[in-house]
Protein backbone atom coordinates (compact mmCIF):
# COMPACT_ATOMS: atom_id res chain seq x y z
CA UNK A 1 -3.24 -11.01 14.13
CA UNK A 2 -4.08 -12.48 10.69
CA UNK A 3 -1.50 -13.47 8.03
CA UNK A 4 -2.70 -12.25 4.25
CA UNK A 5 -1.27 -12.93 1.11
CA UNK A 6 -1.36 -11.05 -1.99
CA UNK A 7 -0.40 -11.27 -5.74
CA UNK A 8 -0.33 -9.17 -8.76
CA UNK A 9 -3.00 -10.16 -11.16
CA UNK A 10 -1.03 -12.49 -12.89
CA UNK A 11 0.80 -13.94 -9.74
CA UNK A 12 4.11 -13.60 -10.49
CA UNK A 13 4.66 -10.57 -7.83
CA UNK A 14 3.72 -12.90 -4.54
CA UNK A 15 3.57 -11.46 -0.58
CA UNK A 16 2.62 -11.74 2.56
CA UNK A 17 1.47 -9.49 5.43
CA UNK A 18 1.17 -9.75 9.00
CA UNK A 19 -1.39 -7.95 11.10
CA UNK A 20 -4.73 -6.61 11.83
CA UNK A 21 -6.20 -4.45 8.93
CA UNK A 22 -8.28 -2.07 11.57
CA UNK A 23 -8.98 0.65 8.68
CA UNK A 24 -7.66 1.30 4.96
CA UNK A 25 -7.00 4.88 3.15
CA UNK A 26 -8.49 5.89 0.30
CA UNK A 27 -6.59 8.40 -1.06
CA UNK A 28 -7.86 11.46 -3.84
CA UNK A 29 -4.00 12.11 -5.40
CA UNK A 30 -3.06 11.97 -8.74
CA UNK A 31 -1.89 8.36 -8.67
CA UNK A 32 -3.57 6.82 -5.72
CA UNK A 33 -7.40 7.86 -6.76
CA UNK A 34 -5.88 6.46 -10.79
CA UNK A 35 -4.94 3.64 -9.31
CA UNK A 36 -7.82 2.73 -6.65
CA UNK A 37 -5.01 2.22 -4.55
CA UNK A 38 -6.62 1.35 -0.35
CA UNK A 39 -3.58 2.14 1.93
CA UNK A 40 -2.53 -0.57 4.69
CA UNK A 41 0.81 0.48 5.93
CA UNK A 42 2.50 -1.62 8.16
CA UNK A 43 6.15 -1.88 9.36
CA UNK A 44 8.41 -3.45 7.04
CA UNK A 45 8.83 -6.40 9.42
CA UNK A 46 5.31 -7.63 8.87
CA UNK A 47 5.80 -7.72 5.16
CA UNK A 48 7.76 -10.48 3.02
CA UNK A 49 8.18 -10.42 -0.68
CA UNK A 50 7.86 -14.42 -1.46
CA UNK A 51 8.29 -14.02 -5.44
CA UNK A 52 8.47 -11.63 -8.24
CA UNK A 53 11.26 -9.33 -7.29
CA UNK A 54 12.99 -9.69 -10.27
CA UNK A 55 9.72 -8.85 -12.31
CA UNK A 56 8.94 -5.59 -10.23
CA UNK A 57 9.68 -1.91 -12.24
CA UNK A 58 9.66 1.17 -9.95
CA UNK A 59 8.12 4.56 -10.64
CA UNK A 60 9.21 7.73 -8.87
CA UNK A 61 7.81 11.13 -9.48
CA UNK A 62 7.79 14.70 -7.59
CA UNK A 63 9.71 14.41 -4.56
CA UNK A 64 11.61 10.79 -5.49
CA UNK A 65 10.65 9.84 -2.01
CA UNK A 66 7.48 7.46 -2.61
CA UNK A 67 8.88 4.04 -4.80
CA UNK A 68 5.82 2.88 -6.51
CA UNK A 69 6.23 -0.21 -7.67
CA UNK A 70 4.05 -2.84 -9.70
CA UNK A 71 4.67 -5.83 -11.83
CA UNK A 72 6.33 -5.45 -15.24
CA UNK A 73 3.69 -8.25 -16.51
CA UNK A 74 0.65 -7.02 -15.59
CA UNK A 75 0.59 -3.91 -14.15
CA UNK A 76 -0.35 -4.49 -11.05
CA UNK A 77 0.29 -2.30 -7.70
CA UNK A 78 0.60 -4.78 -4.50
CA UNK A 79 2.51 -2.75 -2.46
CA UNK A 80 4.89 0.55 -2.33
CA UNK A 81 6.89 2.38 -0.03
CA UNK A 82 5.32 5.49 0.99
CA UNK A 83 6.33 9.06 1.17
CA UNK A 84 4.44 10.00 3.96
CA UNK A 85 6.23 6.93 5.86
CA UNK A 86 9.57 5.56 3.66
CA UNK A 87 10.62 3.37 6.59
CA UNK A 88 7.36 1.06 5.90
CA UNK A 89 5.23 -0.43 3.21
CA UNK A 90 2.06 0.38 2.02
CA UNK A 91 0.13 -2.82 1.04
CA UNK A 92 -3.05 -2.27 -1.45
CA UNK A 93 -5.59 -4.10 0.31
CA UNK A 94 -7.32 -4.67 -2.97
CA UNK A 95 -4.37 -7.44 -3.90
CA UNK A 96 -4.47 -9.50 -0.86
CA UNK A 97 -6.74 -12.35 -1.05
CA UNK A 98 -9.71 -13.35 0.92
CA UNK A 99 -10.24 -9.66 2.64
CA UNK A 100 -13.67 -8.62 2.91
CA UNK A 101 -13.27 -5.32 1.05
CA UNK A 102 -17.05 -4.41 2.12
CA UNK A 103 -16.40 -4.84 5.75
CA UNK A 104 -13.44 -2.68 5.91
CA UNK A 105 -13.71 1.05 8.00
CA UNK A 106 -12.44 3.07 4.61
CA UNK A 107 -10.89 6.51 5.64
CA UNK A 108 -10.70 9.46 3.30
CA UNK A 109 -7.45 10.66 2.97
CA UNK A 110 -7.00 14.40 1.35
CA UNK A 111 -3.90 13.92 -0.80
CA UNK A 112 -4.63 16.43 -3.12
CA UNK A 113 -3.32 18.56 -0.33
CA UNK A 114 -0.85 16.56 0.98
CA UNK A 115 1.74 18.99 2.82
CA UNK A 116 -1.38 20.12 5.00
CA UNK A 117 -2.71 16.30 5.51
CA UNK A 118 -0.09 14.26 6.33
CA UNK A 119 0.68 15.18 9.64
CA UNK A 120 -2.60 13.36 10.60
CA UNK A 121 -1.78 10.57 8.51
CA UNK A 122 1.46 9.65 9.98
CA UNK A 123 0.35 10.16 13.60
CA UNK A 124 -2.94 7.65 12.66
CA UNK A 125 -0.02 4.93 11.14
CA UNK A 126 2.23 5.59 14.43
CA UNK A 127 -0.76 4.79 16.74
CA UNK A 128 -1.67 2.02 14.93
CA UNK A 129 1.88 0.30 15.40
């Protein structure tokens, strides 16, 4: 098990992460395929917000469920709590520093169709645990 750290592009949003990135998920939705978003959700244990929280805005659309959040400075997405698992974060893999992004097993996910996809989803994040 590795410890990562990640910023927003301008740093003020600051985290780390605990664990073993085995795979990422590239999602096709609206916001996540926008966005370039590559999924690493981990319990919320293995995640600690070390700076920014007062700079952090949070979007909600659809179901209210999913809390997207990103830096009011910059823009940036770090990290989110999911729908598909609200009891966890999601970490973008493309904010945390020194991960080989090239090495990384990238799984599609299809949420375009997300009531018929996530079933699989959640079971892979369970497993993973």
């Amino acid at each position: 098990m590795a410890t990562y750290r990640g910023t927003c592009h301008c740093g003020a949003v600051r985290f780390e992460v605990d664990g073993t990135i085995d795979r990422v998920v590239d999602c096709n939705c609206s916001i996540c395929r926008r966005k370039g978003y590559l999924h690493w959700i981990v319990p919320q244990s293995a995640f600690r917000l070390l700076a920014g929280e007062d700079r952090i805005t949070t979007y909600r659309f659809g179901t209210g469920v999913a809390q997207h959040r990103f830096c009011a400075t910059c823009g940036v997405a770090g990290f989110y709590v999911p729908r598909s698992h609200p009891d966890r974060v999601d970490v973008n893999v493309r904010c945390l520093d020194d991960v080989d992004l090239a090495a990384l097993r990238v799984e599609p996910f299809d949420g375009r169709n997300w009531e018929d996809s996530v079933a699989a989803l959640r079971a892979d994040a369970e497993a993973a645990s």
